[in-house]
Protein backbone atom coordinates (compact mmCIF):
# COMPACT_ATOMS: atom_id res chain seq x y z
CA UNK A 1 0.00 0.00 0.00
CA UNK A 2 1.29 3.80 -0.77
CA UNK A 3 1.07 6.69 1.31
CA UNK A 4 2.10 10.09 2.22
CA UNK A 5 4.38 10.66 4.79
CA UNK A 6 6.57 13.40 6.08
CA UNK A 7 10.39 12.11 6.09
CA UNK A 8 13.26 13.23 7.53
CA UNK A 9 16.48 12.62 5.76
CA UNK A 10 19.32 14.45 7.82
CA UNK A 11 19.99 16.61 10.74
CA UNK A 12 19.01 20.26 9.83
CA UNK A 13 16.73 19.69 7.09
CA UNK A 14 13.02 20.24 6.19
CA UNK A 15 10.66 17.32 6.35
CA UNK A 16 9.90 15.95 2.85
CA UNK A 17 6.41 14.28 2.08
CA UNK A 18 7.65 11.41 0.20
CA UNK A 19 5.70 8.35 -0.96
CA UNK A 20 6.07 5.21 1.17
CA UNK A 21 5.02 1.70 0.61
CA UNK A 22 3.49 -0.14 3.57
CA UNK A 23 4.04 -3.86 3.73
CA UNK A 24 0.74 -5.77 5.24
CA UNK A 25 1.09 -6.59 9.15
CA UNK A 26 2.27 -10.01 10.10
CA UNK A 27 2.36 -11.61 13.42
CA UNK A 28 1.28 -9.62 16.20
CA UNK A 29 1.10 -6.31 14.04
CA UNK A 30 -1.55 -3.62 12.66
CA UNK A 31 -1.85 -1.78 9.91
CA UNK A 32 -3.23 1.68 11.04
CA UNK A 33 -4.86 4.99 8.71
CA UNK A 34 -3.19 8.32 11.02
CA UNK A 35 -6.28 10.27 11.04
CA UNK A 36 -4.50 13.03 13.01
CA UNK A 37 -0.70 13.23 14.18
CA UNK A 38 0.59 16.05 17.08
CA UNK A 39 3.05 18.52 16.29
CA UNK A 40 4.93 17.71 19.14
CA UNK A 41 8.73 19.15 19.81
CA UNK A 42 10.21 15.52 20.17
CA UNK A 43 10.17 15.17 16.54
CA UNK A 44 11.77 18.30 16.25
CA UNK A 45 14.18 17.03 18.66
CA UNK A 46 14.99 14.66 15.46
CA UNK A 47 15.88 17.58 12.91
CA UNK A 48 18.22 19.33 15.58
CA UNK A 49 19.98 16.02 16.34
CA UNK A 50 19.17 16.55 20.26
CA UNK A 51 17.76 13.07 20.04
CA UNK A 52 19.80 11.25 17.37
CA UNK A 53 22.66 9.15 18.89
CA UNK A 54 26.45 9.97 18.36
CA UNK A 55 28.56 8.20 16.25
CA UNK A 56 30.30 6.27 18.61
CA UNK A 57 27.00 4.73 20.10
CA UNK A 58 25.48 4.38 16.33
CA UNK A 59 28.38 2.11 15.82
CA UNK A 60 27.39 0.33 19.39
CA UNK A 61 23.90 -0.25 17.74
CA UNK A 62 25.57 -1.11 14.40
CA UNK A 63 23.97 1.77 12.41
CA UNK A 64 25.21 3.58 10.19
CA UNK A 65 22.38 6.68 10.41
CA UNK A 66 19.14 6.94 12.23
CA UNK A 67 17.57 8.04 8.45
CA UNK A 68 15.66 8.16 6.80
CA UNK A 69 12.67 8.81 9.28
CA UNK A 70 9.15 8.71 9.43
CA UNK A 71 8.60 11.40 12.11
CA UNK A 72 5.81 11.27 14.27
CA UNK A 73 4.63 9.74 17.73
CA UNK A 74 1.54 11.60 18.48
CA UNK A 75 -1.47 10.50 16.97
CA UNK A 76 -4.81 8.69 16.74
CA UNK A 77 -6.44 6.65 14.34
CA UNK A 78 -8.36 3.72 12.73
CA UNK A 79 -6.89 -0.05 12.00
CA UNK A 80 -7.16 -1.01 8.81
CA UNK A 81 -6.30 -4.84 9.07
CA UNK A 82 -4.49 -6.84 11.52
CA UNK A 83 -1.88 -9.35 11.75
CA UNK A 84 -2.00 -13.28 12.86
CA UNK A 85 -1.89 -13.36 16.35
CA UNK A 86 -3.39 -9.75 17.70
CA UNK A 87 -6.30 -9.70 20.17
CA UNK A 88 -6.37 -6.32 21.39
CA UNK A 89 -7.98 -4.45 18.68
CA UNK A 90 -9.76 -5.55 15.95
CA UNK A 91 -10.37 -3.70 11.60
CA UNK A 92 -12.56 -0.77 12.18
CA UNK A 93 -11.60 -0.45 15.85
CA UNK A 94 -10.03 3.68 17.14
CA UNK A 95 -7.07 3.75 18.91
CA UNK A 96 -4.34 5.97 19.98
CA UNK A 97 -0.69 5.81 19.53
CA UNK A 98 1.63 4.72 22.30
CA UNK A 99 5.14 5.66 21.64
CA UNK A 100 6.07 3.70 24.40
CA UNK A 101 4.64 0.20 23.44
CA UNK A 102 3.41 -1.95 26.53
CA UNK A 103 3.83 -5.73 26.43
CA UNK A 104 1.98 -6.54 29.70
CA UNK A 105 4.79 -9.54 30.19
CA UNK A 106 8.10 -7.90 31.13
CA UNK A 107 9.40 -6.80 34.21
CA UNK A 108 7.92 -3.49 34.16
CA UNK A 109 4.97 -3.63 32.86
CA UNK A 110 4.04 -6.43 35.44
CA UNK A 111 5.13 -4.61 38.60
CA UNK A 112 2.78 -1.44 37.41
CA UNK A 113 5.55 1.04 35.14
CA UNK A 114 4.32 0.16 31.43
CA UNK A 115 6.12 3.66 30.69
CA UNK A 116 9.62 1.40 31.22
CA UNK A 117 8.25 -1.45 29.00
CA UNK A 118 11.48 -3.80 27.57
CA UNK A 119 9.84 -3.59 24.42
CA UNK A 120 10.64 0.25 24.20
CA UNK A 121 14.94 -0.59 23.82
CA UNK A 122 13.40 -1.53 19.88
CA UNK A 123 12.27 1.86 19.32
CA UNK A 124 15.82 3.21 18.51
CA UNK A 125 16.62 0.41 16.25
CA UNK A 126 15.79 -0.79 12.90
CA UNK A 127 12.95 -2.52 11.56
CA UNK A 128 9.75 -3.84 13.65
CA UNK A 129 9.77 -4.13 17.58
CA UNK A 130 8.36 -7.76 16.35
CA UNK A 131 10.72 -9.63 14.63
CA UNK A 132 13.47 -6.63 13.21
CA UNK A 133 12.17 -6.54 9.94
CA UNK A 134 11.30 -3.68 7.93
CA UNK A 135 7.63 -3.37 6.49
CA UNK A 136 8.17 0.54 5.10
CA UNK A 137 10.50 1.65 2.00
CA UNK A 138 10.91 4.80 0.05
CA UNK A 139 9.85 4.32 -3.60
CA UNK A 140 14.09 3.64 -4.45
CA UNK A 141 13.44 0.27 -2.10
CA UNK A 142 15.49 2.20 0.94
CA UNK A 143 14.21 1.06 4.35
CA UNK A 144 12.85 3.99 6.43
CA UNK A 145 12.22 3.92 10.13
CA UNK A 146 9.58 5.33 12.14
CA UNK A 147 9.71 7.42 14.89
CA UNK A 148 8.84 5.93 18.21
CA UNK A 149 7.74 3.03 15.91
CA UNK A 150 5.00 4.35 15.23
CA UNK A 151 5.33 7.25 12.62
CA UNK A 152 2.15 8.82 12.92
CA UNK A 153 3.09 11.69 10.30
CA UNK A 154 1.96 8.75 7.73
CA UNK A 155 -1.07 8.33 6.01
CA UNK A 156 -0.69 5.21 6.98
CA UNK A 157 1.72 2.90 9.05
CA UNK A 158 2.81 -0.56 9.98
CA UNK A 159 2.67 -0.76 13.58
CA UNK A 160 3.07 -3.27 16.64
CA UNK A 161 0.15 -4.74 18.68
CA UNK A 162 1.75 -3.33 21.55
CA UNK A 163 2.25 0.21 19.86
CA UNK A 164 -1.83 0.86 20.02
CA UNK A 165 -4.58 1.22 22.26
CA UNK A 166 -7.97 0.85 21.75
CA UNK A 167 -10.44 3.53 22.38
CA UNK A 168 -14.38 4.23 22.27
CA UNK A 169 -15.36 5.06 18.78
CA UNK A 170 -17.36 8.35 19.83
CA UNK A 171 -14.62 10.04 20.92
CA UNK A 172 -13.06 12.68 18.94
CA UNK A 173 -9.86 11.42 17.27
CA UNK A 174 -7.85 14.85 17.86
CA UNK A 175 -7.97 14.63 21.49
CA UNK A 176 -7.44 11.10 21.39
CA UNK A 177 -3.92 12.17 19.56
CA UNK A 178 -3.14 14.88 22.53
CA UNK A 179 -3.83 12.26 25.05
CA UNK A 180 -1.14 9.71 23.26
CA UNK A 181 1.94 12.02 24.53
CA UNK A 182 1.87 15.26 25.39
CA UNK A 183 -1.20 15.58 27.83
CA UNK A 184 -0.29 12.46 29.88
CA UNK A 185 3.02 13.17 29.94
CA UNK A 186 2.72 16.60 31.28
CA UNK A 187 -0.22 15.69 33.07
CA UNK A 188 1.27 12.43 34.92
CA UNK A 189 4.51 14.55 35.58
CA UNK A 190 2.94 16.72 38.01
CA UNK A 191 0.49 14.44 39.11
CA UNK A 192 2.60 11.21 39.25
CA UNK A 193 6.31 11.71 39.17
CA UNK A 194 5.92 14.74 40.97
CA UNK A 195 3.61 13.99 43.47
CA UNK A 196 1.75 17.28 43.47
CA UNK A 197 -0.41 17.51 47.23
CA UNK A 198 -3.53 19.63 47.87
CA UNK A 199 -1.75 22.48 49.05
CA UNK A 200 1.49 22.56 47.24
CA UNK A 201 3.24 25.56 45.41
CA UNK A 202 4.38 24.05 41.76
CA UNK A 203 6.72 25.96 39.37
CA UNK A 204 6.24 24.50 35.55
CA UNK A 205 9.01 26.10 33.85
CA UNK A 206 8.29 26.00 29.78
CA UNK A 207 4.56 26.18 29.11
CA UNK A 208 4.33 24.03 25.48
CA UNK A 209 2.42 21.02 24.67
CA UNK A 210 3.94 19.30 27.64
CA UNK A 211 4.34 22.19 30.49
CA UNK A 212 0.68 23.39 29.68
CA UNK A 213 -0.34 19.53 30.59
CA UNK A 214 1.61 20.05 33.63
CA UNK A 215 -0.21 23.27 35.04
CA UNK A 216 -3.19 21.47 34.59
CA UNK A 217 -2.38 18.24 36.63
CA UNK A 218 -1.06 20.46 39.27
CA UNK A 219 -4.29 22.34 39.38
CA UNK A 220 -6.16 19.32 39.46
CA UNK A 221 -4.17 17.61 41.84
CA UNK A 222 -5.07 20.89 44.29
CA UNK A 223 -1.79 22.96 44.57
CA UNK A 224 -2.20 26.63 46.25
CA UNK A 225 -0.09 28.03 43.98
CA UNK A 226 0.48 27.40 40.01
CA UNK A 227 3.11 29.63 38.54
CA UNK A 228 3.94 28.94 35.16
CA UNK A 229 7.46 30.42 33.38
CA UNK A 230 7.87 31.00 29.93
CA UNK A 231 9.34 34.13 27.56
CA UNK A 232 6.46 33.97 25.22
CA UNK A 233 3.71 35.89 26.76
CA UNK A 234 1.08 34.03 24.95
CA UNK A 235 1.76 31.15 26.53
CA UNK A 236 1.76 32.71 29.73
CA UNK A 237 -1.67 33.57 28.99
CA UNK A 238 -2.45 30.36 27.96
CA UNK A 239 -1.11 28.71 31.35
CA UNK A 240 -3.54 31.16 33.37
CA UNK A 241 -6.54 29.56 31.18
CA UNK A 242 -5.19 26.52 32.22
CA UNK A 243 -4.68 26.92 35.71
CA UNK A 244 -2.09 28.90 36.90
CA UNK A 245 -2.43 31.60 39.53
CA UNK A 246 0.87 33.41 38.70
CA UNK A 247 3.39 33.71 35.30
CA UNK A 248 6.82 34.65 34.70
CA UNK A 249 8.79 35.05 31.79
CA UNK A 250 12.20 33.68 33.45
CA UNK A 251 13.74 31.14 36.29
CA UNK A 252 15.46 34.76 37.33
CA UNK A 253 12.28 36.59 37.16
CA UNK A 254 10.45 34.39 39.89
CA UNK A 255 12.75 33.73 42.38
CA UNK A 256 11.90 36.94 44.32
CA UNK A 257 8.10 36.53 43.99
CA UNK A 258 8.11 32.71 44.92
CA UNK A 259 10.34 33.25 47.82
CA UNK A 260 7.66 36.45 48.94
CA UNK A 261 4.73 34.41 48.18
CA UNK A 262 5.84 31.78 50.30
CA UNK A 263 7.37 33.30 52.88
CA UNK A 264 10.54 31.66 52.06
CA UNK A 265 9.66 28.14 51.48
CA UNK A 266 10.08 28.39 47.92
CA UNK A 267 8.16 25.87 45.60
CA UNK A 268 7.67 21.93 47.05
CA UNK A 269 8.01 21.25 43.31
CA UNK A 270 9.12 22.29 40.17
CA UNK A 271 8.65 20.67 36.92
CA UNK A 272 11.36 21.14 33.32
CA UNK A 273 9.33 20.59 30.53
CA UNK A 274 11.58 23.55 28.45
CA UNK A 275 11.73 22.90 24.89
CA UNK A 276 15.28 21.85 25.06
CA UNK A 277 16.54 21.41 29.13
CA UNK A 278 20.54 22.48 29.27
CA UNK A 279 22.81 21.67 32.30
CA UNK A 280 23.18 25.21 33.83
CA UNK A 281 19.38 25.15 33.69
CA UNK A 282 18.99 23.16 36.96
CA UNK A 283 20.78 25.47 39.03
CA UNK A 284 18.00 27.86 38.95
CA UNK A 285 15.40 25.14 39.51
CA UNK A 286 17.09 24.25 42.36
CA UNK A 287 17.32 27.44 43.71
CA UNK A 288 13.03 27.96 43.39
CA UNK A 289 13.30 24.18 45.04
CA UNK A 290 12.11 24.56 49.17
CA UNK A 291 13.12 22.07 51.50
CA UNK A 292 12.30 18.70 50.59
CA UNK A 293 11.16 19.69 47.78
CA UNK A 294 11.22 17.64 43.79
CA UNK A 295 12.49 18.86 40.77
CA UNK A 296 10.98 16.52 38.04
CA UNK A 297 13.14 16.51 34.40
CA UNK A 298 11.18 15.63 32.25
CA UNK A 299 12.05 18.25 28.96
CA UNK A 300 14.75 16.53 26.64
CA UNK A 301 18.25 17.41 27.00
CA UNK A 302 20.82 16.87 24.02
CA UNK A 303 21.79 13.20 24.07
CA UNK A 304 25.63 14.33 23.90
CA UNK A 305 25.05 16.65 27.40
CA UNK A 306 26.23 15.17 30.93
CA UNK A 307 26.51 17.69 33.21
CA UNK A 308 23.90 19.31 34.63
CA UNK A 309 24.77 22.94 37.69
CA UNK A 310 23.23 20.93 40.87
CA UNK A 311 25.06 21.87 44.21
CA UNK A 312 25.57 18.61 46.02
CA UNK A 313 25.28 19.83 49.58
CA UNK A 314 22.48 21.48 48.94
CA UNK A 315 21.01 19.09 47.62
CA UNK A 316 20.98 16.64 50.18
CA UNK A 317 21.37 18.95 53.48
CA UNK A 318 18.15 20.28 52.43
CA UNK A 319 16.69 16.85 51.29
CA UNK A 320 15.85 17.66 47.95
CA UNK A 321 15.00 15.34 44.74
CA UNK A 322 15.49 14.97 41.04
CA UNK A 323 13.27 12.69 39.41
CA UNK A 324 13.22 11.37 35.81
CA UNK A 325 10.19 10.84 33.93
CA UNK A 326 9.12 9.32 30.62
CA UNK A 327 5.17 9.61 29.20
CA UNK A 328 4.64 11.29 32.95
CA UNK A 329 5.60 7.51 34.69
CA UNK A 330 2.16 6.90 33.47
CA UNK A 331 0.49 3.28 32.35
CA UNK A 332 -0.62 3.70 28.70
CA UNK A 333 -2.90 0.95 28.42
CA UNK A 334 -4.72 2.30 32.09
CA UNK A 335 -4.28 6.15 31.97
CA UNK A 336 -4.67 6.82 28.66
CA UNK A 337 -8.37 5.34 28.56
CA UNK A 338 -8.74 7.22 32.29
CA UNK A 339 -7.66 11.00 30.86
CA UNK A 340 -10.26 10.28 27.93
CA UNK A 341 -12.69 9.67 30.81
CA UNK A 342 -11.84 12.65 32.43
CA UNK A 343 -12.51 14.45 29.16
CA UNK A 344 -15.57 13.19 28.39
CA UNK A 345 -16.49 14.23 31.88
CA UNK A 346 -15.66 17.86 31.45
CA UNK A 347 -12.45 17.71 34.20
CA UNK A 348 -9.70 17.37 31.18
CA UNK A 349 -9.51 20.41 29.44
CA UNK A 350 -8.37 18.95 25.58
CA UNK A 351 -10.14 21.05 23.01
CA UNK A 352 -8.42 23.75 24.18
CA UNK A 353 -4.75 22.94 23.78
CA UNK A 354 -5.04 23.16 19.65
CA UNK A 355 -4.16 26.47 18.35
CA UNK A 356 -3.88 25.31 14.71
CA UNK A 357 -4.49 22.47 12.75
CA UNK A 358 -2.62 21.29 9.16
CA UNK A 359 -2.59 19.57 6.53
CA UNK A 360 0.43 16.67 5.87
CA UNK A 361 1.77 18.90 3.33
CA UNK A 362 2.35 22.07 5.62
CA UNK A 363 4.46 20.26 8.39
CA UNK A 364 7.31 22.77 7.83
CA UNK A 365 4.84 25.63 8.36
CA UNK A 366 4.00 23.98 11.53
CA UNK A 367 7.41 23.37 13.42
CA UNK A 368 8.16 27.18 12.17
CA UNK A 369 5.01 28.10 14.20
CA UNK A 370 6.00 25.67 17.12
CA UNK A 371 9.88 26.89 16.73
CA UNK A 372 8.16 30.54 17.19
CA UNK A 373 6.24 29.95 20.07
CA UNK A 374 2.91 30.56 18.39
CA UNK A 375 1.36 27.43 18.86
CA UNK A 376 0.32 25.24 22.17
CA UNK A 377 -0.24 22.71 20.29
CA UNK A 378 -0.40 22.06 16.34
CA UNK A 379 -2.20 19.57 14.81
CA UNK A 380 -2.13 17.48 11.10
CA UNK A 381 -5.20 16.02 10.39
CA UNK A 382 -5.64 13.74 7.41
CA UNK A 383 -9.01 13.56 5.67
């Protein structure tokens, strides 16, 4: 089968809609029709090279080049057929992507932390998390990956089992694509990995498809105090639809406010979702950091960057925390169905992270706008 997709091809260049042919699923796969993809700054993460190994650990994995690259790992959609084998979802069936697959066997997923599935390790290889093999090719019969193995910025894909989760039919496919990453992963960093109590003053520091998620779960979760940093001022605005009770446009900026507001406590926790998290960037967020208080990383840092500004003493004569999270430390298979839920019941505020939707074709147009701070959230939908 043919279809559109957007394709990277190198570090630093445009995404090119290319034509792709789709090999059928075979055991324990699906064949899935994208309806709508997110915008999100992961992919972008690609392009920049923040997220594309260096040489030394491409020759570890025995690669020569992470491209050429379906991009994509937001999205939602509708299975077209399904391989020998899969149970889970059936042709005709809506589901959302999972960019971290789940395979309900390993050691993680069985003790409750699908987010660390074993199955995930495949994602940054070649071929199919299944059996290695490749089931997408450019029209000169070059193999191309797929981001997060799932490569929703295709008209179509070839995708694991374990890579998709069914959801109810009536349910509007865009949010079901916000829900896939960046809601539950901002949402289930302040609510999870962070820990937010009623009570609480939480600092979200970057206020994007991710951070904005994170204001909300810390609203929801019943912190005092909400204050949301960012330079772009309409996302500041944004945040205070979302939740927040104060903005700034810097780390710098709030430090005298938080420490007034609080009478010197400073925050219990502050969450990183920046669009790209440097080193020297965690020597502010320590500094808003009270007393026992978290700092949760979850923005992505360039793969090639090990240090990070952290004073040591302080950091554990004043009992403080850094936490690591992927997809928020959520369960895909349980929470993503659950923040749907909470949609549908009016608590999950969804509709109102898209600030523009596109067509396949105008991807470039998109990342400008996300690269610009214009958007929250950008959308392609397919029709």
């Amino acid at each position: 089968m043919k279809a559109k997709a957007a394709v990277i091809h190198g570090l630093h260049q445009d995404w090119s809609i290319d034509d792709v042919e789709v090999h059928a699923p075979k055991a324990g796969e699906v064949l899935v029709q994208w309806k709508v993809a997110g915008l999100c700054h992961s992919d972008e993460h690609l392009v920049t090279g923040d997220m594309v190994p260096p040489k030394e650990l491409l020759d570890m994995m025995g690669l020569e080049s992470m491209f050429p690259m379906v991009g994509g790992h937001e999205g939602a959609g509708v299975i077209l057929d399904v391989g020998p084998g899969v149970t889970s979802v059936k042709k005709g069936d809506h589901v959302s992507a999972s960019f971290i697959p789940s395979c309900g066997r390993c050691r993680y997923c069985s003790t409750g932390r699908q987010n660390l599935c074993d199955l995930g390790a495949g994602t940054m290889v070649p071929g199919m998390i299944t059996d290695g093999t490749h089931r997408h090719f450019l029209n000169n019969g070059t193999p191309v990956g797929m981001m997060a193995k799932v490569g929703t910025f295709s008209e179509v894909a070839c995708v694991a089992e374990a890579s998709v989760i069914k959801v109810d039919p009536d349910l509007p496919l865009e949010s079901v694509a916000l829900v896939s990453c960046g809601v539950a992963t901002g949402w289930g960093s302040a609510t999870n990995r962070a820990d937010v109590q009623p009570g609480d003053t939480v600092v979200v520091v970057g206020i994007g498809g991710i951070g904005i998620n994170a204001v909300q779960g810390a609203k929801m979760a019943g912190a005092k105090r909400v204050i949301a940093v960012d330079p772009v001022e309409f996302k500041r605005e944004k945040a205070m639809e979302m939740g927040a009770t104060h903005t700034f446009a810097s780390m710098e900026e709030a430090l005298a406010p938080v420490m007034e507001m609080t009478w010197g406590q400073m925050a219990d926790r502050v969450i990183m979702t920046p669009g790209v998290l440097h080193g020297e960037m965690m020597e502010t967020a320590q500094n808003l950091t009270g007393k026992g208080g978290t700092m949760v990383v979850t923005a992505i840092s360039p793969m090639t960057s090990g240090t990070a500004s952290i004073n040591l003493f302080n950091l554990a004569m004043f009992n403080k925390e850094v936490k690591g999270t992927i997809f928020g430390s959520l369960n895909p298979r349980a929470d993503i169905p659950k923040l749907l839920g909470m949609y549908r019941d009016g608590q999950l505020k969804l509709d109102e992270l898209i600030t523009r939707r596109y067509k396949l074709a105008d991807i470039n147009e998109g990342y400008r706008a996300m690269r610009d701070g214009e958007n929250i959230r950008g959308v392609i939908v397919n029709d």
